[in-house]
Each structure stands twice: as structure tokens, then as C-alpha cells.
Protein backbone atom coordinates (compact mmCIF):
# COMPACT_ATOMS: atom_id res chain seq x y z
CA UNK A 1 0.00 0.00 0.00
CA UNK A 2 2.43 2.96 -1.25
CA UNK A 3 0.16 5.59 -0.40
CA UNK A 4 -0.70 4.68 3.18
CA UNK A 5 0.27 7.35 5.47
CA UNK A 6 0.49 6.55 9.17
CA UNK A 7 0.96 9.64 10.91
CA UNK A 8 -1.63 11.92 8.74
CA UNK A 9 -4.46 8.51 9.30
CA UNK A 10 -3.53 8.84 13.10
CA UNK A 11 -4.39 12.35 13.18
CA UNK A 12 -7.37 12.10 11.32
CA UNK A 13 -8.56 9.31 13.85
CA UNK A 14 -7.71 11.55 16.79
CA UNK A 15 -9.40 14.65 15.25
CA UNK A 16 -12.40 12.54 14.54
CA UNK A 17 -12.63 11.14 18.01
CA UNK A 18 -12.41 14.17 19.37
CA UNK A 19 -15.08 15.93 17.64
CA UNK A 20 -17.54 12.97 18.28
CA UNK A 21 -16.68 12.54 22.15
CA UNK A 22 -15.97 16.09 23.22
CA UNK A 23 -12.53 14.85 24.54
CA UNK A 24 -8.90 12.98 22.63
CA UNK A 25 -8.66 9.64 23.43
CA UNK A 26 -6.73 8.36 26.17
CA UNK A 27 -4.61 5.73 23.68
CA UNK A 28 -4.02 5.06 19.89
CA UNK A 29 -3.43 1.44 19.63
CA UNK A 30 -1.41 -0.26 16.84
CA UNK A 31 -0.48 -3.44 15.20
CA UNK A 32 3.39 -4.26 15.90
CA UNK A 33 4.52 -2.97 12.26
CA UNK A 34 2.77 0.16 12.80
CA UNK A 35 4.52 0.62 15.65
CA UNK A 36 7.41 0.66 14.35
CA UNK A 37 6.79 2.52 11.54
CA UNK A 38 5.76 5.43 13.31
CA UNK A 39 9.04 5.37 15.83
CA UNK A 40 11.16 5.37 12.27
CA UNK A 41 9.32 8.26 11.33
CA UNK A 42 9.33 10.25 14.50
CA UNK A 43 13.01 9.73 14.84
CA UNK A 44 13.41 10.86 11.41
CA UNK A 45 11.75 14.10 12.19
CA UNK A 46 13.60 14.36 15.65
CA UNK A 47 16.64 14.00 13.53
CA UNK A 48 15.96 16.80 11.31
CA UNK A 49 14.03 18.89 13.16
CA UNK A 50 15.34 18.31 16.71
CA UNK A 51 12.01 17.04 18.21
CA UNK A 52 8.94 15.09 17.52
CA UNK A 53 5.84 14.23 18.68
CA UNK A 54 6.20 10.69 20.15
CA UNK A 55 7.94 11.01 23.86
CA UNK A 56 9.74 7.30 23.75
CA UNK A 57 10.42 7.58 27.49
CA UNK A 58 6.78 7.53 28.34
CA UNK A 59 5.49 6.06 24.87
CA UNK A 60 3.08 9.15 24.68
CA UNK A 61 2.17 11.39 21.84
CA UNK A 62 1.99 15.12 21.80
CA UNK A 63 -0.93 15.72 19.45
CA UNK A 64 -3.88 17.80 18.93
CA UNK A 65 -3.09 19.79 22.23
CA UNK A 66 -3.58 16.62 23.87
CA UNK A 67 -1.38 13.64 25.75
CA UNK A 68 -2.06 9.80 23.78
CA UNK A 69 -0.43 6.83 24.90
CA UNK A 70 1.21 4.70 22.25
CA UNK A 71 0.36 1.01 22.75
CA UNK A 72 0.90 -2.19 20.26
CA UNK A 73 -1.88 -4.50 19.95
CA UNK A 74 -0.82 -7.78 18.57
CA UNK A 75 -4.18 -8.44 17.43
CA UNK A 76 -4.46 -5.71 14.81
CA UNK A 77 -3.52 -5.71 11.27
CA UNK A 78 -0.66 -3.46 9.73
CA UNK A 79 -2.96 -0.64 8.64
CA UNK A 80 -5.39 -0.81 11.50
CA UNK A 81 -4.98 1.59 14.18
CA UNK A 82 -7.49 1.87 17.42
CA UNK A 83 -8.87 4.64 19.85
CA UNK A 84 -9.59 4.05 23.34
């Protein structure tokens, strides 16, 4: 899936949630590839821009004004991603 872009999808789902529950969710949950995937791209833009969003000390990310904790779920599939 060339086009599939992780961190503009997560946003998207967190903007969404937001809007229909008044509040961002308290964790985005993804499969173990996604995972990954998004610590390669946050530590590409910590590399270049000297931050990012994703904290990996506490595994939280800084998004729409809001605190998320980053959590794998094994039972997902690569391009799933869940709010809680």
C-alpha cells in the first residue's frame, strides 16, 4: 500500500474522536509494524528537526493539544490503528 500514510491517518482518527466525544482519546493502539513505523518516522523528524511528537520515554504522543499513549496491539492488522 504505497500511499498509506500513518501519521496523517492517526491524526485524522484523533481529530475525529475528538469531535464525536468532546474529549482525545486516552490511547491510539497499533499493530506491531505500525509501531514501528511510526518510531522510524518520528526519529526521522527528531533527527531533522530536533524534536517530535512521540515522547519514547513515556510512549506518549503530543498531538492535537492533547497527551495519547502509544500502545501495540498484537491483534491488529498493519494498517489498522485503534482509539480508546
Amino acid at each position: 500500500m504505497e500511499d498509506y500514510d500513518l501519521i496523517s491517518l492517526v491524526h485524522e482518527r484523533i481529530f475525529e474522536y475528538r469531535s464525536s466525544h468532546g474529549h482525545a482519546p486516552a490511547a491510539v493502539l497499533l499493530s506491531p509494524t505500525a509501531f514501528h513505523w511510526m518510531r522510524l518516522i518520528y526519529e526521522e523528524e527528531r533527527q531533522l528537526l530536533g524534536h517530535s511528537a512521540l515522547n519514547e520515554n513515556s510512549w506518549t504522543l503530543h498531538i492535537e493539544g492533547a497527551e495519547i499513549t502509544v500502545r501495540v496491539d498484537e491483534m491488529l492488522g498493519d494498517f489498522e490503528i485503534r482509539l480508546i
